[in-house]
PDB file of N, CA and C in Angstrom:
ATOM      1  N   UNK A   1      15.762 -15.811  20.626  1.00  0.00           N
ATOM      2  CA  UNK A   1      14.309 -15.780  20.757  1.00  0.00           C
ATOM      3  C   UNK A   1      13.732 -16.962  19.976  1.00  0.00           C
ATOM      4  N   UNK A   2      12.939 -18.063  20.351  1.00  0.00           N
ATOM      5  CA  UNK A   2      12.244 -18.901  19.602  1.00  0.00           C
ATOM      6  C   UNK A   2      11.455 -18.127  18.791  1.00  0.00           C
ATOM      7  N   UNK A   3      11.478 -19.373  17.710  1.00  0.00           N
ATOM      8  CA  UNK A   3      10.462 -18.622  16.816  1.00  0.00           C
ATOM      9  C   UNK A   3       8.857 -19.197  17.099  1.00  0.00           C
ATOM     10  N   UNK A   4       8.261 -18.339  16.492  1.00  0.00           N
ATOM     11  CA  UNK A   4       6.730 -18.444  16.654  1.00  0.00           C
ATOM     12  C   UNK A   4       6.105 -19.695  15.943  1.00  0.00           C
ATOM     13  N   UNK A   5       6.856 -19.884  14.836  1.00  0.00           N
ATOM     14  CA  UNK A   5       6.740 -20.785  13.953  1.00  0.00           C
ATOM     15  C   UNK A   5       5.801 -22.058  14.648  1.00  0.00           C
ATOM     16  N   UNK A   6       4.897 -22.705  14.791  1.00  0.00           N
ATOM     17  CA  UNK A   6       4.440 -23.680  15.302  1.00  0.00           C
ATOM     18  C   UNK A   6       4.094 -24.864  13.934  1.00  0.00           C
ATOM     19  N   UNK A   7       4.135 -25.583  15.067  1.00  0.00           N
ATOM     20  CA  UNK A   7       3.535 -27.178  13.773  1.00  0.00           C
ATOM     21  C   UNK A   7       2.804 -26.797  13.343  1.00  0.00           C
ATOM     22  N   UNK A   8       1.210 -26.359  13.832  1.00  0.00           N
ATOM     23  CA  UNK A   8       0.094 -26.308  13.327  1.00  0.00           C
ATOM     24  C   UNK A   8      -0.051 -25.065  12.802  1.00  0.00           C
ATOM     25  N   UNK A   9       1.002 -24.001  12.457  1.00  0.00           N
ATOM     26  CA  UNK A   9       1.027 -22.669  11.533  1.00  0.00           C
ATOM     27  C   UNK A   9       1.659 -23.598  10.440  1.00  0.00           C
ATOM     28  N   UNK A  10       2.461 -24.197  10.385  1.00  0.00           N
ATOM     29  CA  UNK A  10       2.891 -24.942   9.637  1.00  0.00           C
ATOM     30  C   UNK A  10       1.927 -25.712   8.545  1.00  0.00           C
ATOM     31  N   UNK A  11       1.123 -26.293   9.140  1.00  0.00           N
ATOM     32  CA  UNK A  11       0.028 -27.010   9.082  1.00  0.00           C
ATOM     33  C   UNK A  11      -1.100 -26.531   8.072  1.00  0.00           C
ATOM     34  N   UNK A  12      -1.400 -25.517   8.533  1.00  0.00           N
ATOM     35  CA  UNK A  12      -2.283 -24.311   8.020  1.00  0.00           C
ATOM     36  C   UNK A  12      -1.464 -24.070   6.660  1.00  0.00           C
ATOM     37  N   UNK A  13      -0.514 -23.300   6.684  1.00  0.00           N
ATOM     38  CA  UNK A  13       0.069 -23.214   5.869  1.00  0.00           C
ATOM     39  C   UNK A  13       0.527 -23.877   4.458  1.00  0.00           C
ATOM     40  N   UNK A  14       0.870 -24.901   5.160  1.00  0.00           N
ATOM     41  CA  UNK A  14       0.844 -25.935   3.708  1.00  0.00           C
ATOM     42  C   UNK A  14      -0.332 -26.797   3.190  1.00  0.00           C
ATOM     43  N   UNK A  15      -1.523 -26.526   3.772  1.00  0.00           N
ATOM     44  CA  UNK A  15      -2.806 -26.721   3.893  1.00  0.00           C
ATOM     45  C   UNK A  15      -3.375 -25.763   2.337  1.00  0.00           C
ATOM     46  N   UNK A  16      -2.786 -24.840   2.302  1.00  0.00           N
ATOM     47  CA  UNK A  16      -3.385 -24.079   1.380  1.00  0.00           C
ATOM     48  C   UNK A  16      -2.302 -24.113  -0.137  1.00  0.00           C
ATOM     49  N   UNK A  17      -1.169 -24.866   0.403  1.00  0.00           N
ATOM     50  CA  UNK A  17      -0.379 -24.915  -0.689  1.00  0.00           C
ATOM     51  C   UNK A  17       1.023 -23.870  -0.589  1.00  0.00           C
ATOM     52  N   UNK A  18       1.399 -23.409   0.145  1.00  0.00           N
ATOM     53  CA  UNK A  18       2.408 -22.410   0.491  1.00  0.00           C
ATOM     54  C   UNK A  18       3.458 -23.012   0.152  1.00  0.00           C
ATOM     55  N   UNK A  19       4.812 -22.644  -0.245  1.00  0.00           N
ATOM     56  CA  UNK A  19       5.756 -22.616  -0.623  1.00  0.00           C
ATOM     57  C   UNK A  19       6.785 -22.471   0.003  1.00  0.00           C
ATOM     58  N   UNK A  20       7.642 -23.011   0.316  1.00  0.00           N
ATOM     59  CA  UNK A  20       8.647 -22.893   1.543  1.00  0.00           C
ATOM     60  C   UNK A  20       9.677 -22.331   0.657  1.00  0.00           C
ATOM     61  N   UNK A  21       9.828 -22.461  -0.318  1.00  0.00           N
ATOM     62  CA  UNK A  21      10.735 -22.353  -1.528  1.00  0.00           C
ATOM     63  C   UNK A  21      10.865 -21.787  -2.503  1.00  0.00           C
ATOM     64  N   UNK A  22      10.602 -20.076  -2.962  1.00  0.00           N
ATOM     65  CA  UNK A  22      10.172 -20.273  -4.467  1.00  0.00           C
ATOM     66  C   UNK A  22      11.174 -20.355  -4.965  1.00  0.00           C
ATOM     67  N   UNK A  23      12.284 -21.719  -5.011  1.00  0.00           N
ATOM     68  CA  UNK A  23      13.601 -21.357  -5.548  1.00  0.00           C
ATOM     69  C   UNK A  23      13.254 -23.283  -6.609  1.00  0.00           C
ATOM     70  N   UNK A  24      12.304 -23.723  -5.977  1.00  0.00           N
ATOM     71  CA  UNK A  24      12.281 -25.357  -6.157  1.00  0.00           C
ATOM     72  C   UNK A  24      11.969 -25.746  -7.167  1.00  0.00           C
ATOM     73  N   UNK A  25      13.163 -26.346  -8.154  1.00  0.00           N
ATOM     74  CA  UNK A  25      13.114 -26.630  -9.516  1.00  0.00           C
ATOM     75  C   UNK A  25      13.995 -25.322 -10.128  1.00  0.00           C
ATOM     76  N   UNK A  26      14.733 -24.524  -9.897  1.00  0.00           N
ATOM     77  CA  UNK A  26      15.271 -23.458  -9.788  1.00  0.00           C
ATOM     78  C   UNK A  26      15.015 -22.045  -9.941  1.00  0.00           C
ATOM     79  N   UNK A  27      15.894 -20.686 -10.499  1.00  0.00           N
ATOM     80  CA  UNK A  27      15.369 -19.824 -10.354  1.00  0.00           C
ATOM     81  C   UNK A  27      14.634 -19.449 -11.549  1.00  0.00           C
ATOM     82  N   UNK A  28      14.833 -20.306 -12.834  1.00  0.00           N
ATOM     83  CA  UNK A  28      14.177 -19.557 -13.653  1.00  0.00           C
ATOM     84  C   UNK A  28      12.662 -19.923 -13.648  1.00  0.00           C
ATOM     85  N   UNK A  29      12.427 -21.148 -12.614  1.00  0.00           N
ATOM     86  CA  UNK A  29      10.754 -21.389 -12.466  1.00  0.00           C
ATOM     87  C   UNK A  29      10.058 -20.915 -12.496  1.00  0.00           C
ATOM     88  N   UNK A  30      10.979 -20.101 -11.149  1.00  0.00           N
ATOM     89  CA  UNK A  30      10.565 -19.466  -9.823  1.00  0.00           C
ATOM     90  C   UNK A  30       9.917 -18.066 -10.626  1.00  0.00           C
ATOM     91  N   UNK A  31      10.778 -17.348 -11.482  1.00  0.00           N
ATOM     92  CA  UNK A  31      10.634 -15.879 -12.105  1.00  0.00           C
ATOM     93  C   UNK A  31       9.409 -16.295 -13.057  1.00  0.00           C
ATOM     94  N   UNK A  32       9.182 -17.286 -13.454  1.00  0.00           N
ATOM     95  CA  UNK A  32       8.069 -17.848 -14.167  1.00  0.00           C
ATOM     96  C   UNK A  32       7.051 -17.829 -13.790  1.00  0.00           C
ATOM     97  N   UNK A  33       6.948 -18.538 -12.745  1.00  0.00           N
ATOM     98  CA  UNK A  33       5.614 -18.668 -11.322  1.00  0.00           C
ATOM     99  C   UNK A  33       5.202 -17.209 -11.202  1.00  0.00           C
ATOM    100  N   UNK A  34       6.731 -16.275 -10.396  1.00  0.00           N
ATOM    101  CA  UNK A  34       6.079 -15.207 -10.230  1.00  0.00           C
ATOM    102  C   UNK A  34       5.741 -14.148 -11.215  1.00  0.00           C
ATOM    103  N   UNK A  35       5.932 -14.656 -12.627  1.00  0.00           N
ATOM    104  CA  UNK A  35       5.363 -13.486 -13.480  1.00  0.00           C
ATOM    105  C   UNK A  35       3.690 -14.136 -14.020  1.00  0.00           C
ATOM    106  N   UNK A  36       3.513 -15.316 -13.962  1.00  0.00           N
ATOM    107  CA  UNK A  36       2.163 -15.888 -14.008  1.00  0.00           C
ATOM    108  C   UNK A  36       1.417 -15.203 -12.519  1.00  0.00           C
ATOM    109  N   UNK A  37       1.346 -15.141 -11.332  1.00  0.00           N
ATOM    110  CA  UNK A  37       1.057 -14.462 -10.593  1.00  0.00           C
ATOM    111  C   UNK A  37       0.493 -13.238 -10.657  1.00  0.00           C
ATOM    112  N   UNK A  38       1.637 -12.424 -11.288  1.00  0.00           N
ATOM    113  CA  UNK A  38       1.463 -11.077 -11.205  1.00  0.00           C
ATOM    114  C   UNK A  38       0.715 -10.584 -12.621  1.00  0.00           C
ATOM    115  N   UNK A  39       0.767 -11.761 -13.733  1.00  0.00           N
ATOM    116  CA  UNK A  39       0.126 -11.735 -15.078  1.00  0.00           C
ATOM    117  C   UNK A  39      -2.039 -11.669 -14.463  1.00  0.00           C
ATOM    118  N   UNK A  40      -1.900 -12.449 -13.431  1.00  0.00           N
ATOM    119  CA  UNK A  40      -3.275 -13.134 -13.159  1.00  0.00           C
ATOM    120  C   UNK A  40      -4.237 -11.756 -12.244  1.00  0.00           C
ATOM    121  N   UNK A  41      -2.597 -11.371 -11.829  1.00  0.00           N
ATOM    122  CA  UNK A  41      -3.286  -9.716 -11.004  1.00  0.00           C
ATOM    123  C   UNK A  41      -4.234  -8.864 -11.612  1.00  0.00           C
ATOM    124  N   UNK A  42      -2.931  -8.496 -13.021  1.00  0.00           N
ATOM    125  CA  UNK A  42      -3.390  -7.548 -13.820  1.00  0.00           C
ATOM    126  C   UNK A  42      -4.735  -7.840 -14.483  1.00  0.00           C
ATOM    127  N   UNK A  43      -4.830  -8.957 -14.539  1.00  0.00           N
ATOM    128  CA  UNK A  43      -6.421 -10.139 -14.967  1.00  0.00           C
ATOM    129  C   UNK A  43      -6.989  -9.184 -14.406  1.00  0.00           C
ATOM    130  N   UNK A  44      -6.983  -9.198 -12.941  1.00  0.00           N
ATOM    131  CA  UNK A  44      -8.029  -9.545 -11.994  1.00  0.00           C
ATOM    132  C   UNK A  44      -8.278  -7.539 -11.888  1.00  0.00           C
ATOM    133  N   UNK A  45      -7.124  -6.863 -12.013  1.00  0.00           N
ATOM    134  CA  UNK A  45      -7.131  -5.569 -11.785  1.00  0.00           C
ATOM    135  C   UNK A  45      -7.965  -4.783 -13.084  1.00  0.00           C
ATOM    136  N   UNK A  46      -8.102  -5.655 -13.928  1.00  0.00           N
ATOM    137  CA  UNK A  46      -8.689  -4.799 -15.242  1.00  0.00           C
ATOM    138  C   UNK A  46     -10.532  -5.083 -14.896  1.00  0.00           C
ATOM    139  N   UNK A  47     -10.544  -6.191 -14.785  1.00  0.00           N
ATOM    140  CA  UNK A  47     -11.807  -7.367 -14.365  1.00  0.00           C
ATOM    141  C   UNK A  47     -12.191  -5.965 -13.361  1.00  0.00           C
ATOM    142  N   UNK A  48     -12.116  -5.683 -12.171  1.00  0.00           N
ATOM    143  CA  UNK A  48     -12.299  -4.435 -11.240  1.00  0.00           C
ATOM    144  C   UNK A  48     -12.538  -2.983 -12.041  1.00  0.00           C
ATOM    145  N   UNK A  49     -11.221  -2.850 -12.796  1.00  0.00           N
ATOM    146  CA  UNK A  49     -10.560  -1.058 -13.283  1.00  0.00           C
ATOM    147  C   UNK A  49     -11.217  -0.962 -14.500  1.00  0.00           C
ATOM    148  N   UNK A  50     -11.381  -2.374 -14.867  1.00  0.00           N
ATOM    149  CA  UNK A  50     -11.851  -1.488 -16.624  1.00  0.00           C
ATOM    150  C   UNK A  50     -10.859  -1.023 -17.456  1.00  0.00           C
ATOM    151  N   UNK A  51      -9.436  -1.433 -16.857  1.00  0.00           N
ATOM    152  CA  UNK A  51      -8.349  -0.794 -18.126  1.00  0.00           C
ATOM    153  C   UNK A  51      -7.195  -1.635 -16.864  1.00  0.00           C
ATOM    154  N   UNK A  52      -5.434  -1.888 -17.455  1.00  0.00           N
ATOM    155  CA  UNK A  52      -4.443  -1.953 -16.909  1.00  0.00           C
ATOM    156  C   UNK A  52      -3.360  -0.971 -16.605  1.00  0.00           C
ATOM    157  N   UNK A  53      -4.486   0.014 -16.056  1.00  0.00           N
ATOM    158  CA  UNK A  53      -3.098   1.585 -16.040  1.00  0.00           C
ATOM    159  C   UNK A  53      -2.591   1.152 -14.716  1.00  0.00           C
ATOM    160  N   UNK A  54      -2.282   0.251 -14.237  1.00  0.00           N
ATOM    161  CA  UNK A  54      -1.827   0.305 -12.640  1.00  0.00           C
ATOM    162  C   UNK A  54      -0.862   1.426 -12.258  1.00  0.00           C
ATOM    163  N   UNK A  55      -1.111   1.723 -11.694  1.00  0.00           N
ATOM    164  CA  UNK A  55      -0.342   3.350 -11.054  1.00  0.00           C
ATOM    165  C   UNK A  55       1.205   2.577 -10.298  1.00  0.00           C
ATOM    166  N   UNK A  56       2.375   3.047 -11.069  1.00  0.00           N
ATOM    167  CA  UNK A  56       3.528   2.463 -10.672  1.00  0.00           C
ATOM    168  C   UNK A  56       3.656   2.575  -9.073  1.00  0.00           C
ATOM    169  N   UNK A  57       3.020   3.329  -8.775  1.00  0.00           N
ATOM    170  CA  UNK A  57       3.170   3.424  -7.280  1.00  0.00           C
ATOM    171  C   UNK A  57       2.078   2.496  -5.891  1.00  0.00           C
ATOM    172  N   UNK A  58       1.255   1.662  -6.574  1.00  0.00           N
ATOM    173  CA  UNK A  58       0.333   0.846  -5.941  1.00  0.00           C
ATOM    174  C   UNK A  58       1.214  -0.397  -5.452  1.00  0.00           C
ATOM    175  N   UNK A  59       2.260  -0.313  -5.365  1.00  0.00           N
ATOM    176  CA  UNK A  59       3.043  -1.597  -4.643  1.00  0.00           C
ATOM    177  C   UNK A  59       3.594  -2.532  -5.894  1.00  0.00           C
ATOM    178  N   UNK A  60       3.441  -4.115  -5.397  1.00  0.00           N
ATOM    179  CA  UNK A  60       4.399  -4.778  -5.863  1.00  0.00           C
ATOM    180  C   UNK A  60       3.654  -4.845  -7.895  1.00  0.00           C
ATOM    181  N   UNK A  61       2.260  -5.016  -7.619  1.00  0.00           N
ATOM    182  CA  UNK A  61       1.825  -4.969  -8.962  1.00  0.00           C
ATOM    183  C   UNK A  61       2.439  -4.067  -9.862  1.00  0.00           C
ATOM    184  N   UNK A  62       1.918  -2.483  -9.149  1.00  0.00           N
ATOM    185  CA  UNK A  62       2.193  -1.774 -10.089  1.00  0.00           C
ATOM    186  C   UNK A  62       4.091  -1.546 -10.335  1.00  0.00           C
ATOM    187  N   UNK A  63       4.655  -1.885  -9.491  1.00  0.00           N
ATOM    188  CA  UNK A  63       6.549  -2.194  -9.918  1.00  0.00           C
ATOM    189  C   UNK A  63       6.322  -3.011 -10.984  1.00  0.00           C
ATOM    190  N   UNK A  64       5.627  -4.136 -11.274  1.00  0.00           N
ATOM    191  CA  UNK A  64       5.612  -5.259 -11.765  1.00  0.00           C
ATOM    192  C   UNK A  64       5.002  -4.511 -13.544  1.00  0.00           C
ATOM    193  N   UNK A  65       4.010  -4.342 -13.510  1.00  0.00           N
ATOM    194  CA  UNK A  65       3.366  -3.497 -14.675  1.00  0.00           C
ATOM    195  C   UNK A  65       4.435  -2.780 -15.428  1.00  0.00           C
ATOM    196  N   UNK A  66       5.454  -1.743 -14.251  1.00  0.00           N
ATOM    197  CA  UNK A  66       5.965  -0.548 -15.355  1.00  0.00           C
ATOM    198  C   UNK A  66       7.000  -1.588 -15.390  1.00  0.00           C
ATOM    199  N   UNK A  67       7.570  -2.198 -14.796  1.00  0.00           N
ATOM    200  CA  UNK A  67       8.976  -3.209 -15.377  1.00  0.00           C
ATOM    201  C   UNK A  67       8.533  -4.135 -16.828  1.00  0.00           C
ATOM    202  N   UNK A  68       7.509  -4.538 -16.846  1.00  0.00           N
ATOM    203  CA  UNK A  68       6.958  -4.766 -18.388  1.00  0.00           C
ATOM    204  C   UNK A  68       6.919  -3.724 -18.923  1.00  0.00           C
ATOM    205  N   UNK A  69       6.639  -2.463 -18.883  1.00  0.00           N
ATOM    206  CA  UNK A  69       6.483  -1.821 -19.746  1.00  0.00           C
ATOM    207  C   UNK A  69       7.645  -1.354 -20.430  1.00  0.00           C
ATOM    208  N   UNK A  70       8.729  -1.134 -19.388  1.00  0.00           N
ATOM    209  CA  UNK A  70      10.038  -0.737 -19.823  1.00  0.00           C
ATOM    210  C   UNK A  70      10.831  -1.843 -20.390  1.00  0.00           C
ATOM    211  N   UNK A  71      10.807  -3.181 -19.800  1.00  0.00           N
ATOM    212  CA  UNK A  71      11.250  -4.490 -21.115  1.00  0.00           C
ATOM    213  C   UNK A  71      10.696  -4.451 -22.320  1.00  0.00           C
ATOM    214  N   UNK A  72       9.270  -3.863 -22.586  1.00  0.00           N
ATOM    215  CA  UNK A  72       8.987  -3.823 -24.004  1.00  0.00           C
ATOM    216  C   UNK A  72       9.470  -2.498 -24.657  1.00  0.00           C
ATOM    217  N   UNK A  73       9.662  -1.700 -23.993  1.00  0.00           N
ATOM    218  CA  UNK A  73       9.965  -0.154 -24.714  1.00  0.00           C
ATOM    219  C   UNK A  73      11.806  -1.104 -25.267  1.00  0.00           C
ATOM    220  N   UNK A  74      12.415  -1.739 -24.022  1.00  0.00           N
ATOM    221  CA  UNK A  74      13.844  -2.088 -24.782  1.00  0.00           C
ATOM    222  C   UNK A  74      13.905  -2.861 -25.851  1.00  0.00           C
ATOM    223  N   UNK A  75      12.860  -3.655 -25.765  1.00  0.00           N
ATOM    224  CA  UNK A  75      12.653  -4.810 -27.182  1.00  0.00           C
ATOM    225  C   UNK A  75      12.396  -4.178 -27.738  1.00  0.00           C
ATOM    226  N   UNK A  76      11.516  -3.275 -28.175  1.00  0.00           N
ATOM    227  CA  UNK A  76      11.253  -2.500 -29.242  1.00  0.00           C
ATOM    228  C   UNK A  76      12.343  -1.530 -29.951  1.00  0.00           C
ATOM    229  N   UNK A  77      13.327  -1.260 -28.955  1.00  0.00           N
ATOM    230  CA  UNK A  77      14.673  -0.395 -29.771  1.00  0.00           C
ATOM    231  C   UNK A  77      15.423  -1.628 -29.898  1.00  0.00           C
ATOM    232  N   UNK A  78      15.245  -2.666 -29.589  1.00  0.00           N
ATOM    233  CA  UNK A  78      16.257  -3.210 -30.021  1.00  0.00           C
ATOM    234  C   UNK A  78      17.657  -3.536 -29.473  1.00  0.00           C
ATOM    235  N   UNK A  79      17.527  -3.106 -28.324  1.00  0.00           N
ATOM    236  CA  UNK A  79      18.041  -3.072 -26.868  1.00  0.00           C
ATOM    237  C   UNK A  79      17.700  -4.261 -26.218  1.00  0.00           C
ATOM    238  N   UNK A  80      18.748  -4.783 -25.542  1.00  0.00           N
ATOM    239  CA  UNK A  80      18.852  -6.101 -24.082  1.00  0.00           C
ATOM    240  C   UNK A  80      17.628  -6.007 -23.314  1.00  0.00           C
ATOM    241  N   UNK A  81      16.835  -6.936 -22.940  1.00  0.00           N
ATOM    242  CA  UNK A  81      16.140  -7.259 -22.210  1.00  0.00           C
ATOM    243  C   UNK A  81      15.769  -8.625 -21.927  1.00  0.00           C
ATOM    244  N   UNK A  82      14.866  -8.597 -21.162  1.00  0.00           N
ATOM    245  CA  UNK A  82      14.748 -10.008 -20.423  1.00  0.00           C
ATOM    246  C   UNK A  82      13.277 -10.310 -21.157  1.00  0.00           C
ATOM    247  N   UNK A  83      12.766  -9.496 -21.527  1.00  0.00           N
ATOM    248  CA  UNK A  83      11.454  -9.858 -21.921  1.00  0.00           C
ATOM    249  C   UNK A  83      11.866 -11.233 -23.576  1.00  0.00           C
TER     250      UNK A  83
END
């Protein structure tokens, strides 16, 4: 099946700055980029909520929220983490 893909989706696309790659410059950029992202959410979700309780179950944010929360509960024992 061809793909749908056209020049001018293409076009559009990198028009706004899109990323063909988030691997470019490698992966630890990349986990960088996307935790500035998801840092700018929670911005934007408190800015709205009035607090950062994101409900673990609201999608990729709120995965994103309780996975901080549980890297800091491990730093805090003193336990492996990435944080």
């Amino acid at each position: 099946k061809p793909s749908s893909m056209t020049d001018e989706r293409v076009r559009q696309l990198e028009s706004i700055g899109f990323q063909w790659s988030i691997y470019v410059g490698g992966r630890d950029k990349a986990l960088e980029e996307l935790w500035n992202v998801r840092f700018r959410e929670v911005e934007a979700y408190k800015v709205k909520h009035g607090h950062c309780n994101v409900p673990a179950r609201s999608g990729a944010l709120g995965y994103w929220v309780s996975t901080q929360r549980r890297k800091y509960r491990l730093n805090k024992e003193g336990k492996p983490s990435s944080m």
